[in-house]
C-alpha atoms as a PDB file:
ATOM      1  CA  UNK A   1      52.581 106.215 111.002  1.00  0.00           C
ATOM      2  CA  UNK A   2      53.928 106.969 107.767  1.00  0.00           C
ATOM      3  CA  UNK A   3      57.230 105.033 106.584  1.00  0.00           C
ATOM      4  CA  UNK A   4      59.317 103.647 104.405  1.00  0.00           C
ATOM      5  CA  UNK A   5      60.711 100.416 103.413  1.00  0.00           C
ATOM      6  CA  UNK A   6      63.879 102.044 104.678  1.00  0.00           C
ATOM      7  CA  UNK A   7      62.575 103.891 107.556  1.00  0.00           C
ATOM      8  CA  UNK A   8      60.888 100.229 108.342  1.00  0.00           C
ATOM      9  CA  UNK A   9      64.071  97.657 108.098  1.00  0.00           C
ATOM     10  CA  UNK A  10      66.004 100.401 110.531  1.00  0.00           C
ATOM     11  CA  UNK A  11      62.438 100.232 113.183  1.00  0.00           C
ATOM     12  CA  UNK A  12      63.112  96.329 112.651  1.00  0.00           C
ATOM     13  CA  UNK A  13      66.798  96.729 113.438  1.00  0.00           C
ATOM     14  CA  UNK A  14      66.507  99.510 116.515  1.00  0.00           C
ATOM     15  CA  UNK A  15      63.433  97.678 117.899  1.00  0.00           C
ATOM     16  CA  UNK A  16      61.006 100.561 116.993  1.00  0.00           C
ATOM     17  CA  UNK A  17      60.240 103.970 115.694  1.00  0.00           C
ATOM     18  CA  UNK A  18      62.131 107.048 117.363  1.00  0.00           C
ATOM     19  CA  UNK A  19      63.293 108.842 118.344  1.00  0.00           C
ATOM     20  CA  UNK A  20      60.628 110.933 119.313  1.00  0.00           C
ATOM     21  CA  UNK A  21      58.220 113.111 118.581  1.00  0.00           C
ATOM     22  CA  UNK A  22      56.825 111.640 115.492  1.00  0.00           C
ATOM     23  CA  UNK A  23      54.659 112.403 113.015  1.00  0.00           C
ATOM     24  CA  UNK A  24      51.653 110.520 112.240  1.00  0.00           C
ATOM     25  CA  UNK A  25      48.322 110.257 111.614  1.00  0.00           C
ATOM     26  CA  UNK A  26      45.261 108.875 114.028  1.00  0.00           C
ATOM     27  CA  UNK A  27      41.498 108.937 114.501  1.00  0.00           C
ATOM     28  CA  UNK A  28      40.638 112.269 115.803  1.00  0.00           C
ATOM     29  CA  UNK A  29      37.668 114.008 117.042  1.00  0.00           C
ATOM     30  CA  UNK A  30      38.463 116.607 114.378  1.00  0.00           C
ATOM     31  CA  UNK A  31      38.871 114.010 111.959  1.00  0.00           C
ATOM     32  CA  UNK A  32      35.367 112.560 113.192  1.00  0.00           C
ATOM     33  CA  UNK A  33      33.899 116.025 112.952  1.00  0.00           C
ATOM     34  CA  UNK A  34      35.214 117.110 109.169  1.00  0.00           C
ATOM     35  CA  UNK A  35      33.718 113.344 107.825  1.00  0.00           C
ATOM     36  CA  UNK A  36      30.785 113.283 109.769  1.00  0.00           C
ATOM     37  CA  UNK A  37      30.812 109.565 110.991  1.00  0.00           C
ATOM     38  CA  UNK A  38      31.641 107.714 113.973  1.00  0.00           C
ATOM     39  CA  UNK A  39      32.615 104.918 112.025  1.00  0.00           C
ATOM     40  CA  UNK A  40      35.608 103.349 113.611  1.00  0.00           C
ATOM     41  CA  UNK A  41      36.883 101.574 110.765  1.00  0.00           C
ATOM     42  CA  UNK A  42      35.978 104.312 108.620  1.00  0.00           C
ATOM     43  CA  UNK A  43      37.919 106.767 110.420  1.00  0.00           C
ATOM     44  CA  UNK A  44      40.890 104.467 110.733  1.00  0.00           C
ATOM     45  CA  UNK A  45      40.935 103.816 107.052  1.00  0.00           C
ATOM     46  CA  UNK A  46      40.816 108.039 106.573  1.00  0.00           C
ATOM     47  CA  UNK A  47      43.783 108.502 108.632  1.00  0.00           C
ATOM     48  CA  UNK A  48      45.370 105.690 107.036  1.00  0.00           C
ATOM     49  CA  UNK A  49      44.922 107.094 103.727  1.00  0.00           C
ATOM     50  CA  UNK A  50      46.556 110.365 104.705  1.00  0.00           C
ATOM     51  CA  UNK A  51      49.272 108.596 106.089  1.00  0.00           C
ATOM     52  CA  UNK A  52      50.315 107.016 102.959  1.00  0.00           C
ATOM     53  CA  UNK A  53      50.412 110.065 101.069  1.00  0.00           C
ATOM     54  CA  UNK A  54      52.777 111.458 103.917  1.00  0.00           C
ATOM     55  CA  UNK A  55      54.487 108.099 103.055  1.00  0.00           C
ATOM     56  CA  UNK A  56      55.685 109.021  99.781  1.00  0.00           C
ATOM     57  CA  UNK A  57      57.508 112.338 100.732  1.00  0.00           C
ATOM     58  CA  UNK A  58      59.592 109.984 103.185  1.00  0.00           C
ATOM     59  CA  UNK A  59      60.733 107.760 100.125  1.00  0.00           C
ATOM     60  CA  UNK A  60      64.703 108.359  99.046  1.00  0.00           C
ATOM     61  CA  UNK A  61      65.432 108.399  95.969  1.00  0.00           C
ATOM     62  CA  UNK A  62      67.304 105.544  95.957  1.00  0.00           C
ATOM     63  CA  UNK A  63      64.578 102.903  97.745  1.00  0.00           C
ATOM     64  CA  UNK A  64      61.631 101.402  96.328  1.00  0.00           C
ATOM     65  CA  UNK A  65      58.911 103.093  95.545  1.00  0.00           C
ATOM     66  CA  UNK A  66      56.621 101.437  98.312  1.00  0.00           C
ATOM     67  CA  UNK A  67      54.140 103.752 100.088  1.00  0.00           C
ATOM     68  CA  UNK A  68      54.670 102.276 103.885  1.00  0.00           C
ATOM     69  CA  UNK A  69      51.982 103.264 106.738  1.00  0.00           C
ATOM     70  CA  UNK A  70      52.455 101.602 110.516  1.00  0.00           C
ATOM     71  CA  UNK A  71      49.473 100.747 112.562  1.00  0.00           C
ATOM     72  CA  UNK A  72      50.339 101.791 115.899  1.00  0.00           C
ATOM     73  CA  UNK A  73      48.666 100.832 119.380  1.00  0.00           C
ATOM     74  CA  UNK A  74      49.925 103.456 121.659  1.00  0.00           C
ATOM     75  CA  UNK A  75      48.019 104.985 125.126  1.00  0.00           C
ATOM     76  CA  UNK A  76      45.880 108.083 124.328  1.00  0.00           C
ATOM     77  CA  UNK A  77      47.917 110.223 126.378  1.00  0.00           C
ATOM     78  CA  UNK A  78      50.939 109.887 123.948  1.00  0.00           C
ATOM     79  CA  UNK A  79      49.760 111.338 121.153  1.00  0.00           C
ATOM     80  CA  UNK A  80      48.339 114.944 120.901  1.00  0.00           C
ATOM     81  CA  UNK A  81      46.702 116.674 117.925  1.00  0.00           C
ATOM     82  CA  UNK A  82      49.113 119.193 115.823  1.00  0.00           C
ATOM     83  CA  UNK A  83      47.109 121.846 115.644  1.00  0.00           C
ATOM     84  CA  UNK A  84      46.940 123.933 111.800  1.00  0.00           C
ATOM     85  CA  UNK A  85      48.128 120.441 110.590  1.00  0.00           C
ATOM     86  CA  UNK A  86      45.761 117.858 108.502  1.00  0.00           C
ATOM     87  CA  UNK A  87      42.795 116.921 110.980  1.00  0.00           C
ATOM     88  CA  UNK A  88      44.407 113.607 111.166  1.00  0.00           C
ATOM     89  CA  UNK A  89      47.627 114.805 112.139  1.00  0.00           C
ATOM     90  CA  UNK A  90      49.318 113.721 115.414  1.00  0.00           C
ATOM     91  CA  UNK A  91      52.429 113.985 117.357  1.00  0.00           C
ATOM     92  CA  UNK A  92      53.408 111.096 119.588  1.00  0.00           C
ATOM     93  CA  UNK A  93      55.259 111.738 122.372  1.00  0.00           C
ATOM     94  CA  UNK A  94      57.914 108.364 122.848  1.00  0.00           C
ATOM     95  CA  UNK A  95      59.317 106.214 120.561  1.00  0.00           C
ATOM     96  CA  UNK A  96      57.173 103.198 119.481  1.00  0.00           C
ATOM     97  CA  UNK A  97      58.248  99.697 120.172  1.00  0.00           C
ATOM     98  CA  UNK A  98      58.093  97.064 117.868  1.00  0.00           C
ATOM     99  CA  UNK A  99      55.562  95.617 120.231  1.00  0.00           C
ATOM    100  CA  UNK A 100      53.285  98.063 119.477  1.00  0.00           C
ATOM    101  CA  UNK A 101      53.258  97.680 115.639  1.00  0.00           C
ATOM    102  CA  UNK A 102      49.360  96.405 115.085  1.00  0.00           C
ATOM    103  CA  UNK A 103      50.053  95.817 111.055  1.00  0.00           C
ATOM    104  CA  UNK A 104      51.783  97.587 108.022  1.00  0.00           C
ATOM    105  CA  UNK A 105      50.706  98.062 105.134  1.00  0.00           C
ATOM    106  CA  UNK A 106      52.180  98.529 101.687  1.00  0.00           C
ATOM    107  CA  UNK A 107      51.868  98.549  97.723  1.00  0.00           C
ATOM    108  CA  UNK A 108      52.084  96.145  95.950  1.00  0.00           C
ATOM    109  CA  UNK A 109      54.302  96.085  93.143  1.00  0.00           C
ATOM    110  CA  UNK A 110      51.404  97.295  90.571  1.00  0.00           C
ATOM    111  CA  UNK A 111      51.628 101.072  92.663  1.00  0.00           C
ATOM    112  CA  UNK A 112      55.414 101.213  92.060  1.00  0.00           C
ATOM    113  CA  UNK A 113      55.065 103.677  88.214  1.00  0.00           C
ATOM    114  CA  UNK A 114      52.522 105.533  90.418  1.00  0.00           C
ATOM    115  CA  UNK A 115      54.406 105.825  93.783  1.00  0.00           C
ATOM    116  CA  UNK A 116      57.406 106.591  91.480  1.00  0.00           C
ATOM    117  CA  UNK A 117      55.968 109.637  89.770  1.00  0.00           C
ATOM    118  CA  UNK A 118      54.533 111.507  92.918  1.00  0.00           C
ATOM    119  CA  UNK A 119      57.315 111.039  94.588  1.00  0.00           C
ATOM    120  CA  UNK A 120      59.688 112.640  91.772  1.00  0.00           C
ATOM    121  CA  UNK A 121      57.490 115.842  91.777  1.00  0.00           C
ATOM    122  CA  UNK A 122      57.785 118.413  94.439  1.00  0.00           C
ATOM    123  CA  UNK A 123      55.608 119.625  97.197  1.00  0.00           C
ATOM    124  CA  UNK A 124      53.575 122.414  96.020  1.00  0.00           C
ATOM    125  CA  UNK A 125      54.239 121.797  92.591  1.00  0.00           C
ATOM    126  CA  UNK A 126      51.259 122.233  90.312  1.00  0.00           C
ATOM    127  CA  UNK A 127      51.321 118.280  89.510  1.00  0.00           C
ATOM    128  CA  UNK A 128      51.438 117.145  93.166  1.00  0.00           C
ATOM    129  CA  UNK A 129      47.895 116.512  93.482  1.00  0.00           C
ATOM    130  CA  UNK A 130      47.255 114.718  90.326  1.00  0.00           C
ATOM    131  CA  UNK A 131      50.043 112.196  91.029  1.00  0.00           C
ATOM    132  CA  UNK A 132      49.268 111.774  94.511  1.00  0.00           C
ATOM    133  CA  UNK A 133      45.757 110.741  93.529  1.00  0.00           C
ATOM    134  CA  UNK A 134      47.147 108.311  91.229  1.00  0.00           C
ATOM    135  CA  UNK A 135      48.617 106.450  94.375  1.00  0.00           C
ATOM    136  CA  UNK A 136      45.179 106.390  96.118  1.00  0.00           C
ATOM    137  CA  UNK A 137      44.302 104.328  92.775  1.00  0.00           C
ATOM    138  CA  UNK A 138      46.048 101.388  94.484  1.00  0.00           C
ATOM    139  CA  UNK A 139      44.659  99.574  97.663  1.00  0.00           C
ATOM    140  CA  UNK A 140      47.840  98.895 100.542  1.00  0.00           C
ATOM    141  CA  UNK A 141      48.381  95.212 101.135  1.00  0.00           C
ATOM    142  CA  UNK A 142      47.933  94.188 104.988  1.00  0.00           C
ATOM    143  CA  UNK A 143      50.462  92.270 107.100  1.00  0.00           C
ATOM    144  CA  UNK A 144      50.531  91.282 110.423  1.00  0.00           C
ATOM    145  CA  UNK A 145      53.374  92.719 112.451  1.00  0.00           C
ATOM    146  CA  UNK A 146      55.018  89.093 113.111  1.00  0.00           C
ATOM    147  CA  UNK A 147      55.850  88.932 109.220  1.00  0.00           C
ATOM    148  CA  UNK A 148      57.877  92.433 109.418  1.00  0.00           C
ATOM    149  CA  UNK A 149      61.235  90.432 109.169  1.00  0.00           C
ATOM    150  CA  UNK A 150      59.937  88.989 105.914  1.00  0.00           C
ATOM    151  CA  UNK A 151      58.619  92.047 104.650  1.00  0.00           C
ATOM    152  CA  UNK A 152      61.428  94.135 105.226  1.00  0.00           C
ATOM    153  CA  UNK A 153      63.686  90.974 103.577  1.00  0.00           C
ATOM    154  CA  UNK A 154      62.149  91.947 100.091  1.00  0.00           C
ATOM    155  CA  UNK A 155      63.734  95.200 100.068  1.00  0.00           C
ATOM    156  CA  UNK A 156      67.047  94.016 102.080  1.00  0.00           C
ATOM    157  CA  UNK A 157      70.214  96.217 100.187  1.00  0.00           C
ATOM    158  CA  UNK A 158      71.695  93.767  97.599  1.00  0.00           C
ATOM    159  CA  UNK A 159      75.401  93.792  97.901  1.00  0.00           C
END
């Protein structure tokens, strides 16, 4: 699921993403299909990948510039393919418990210049795809889902 360090400390706060549908991205036969592999890991880290670009066009202005992508484990029947969309591209159907957070994974603070310019230029604009590949540059750091109250600390609104 793409997110945001924002997006993230209110799923921390609320007990989970929602309300539903959402938007994310998943291992999909199409996905399967279009790379050619059956790979699970593979695939995972595909749809993972488009996730965090989705994750930058989440970012506000005013929060870090921290791509943010949600591992979800969710029943099959709760997510459907959006068809036309990415062939990663899924809807779930419910709101997703904290309980159901696998991992997240984020920048680290080397991506921020990176994560910073693609998100200051526009969908569609002629520099989009340049800057967006400029985030792929930079690997996301893993973390278990019992460190999200630490994680979420580090970009905790300083008053």
């Amino acid at each position: 699921m793409p997110c945001s360090p924002r997006l993230l400390r209110e799923a921390v706060l609320q007990g989970g993403l929602g309300p539903a549908p959402l938007a994310g991205h998943a291992v999909t036969p199409r996905l399967a299909a279009e790379l050619g592999s059956e790979d699970e890991e593979e695939l995972e880290f595909a749809a993972m990948t488009v996730a965090s670009l989705d994750a930058v066009r989440l970012l506000a202005p005013d929060e870090p510039a921290v791509r943010v992508v949600v591992a979800v484990d969710v029943a099959d029947g709760l997510v459907r393919p959006r068809e036309g969309s990415d062939v990663s591209a899924v809807t779930l159907e419910q709101p997703v418990p904290l309980r159901r957070f696998a991992a997240v994974h984020v920048d680290s603070d080397a991506a921020a210049d990176d994560v910073a310019a693609a998100r200051a230029v526009a969908p569609d604009d002629p520099g989009e795809e340049e800057a967006l590949a400029r985030c792929l540059d930079h690997d996301l750091e893993w973390y278990a889902a019992s460190e999200l109250d630490g994680l979420v600390e580090r970009w905790a609104p300083t008053s």
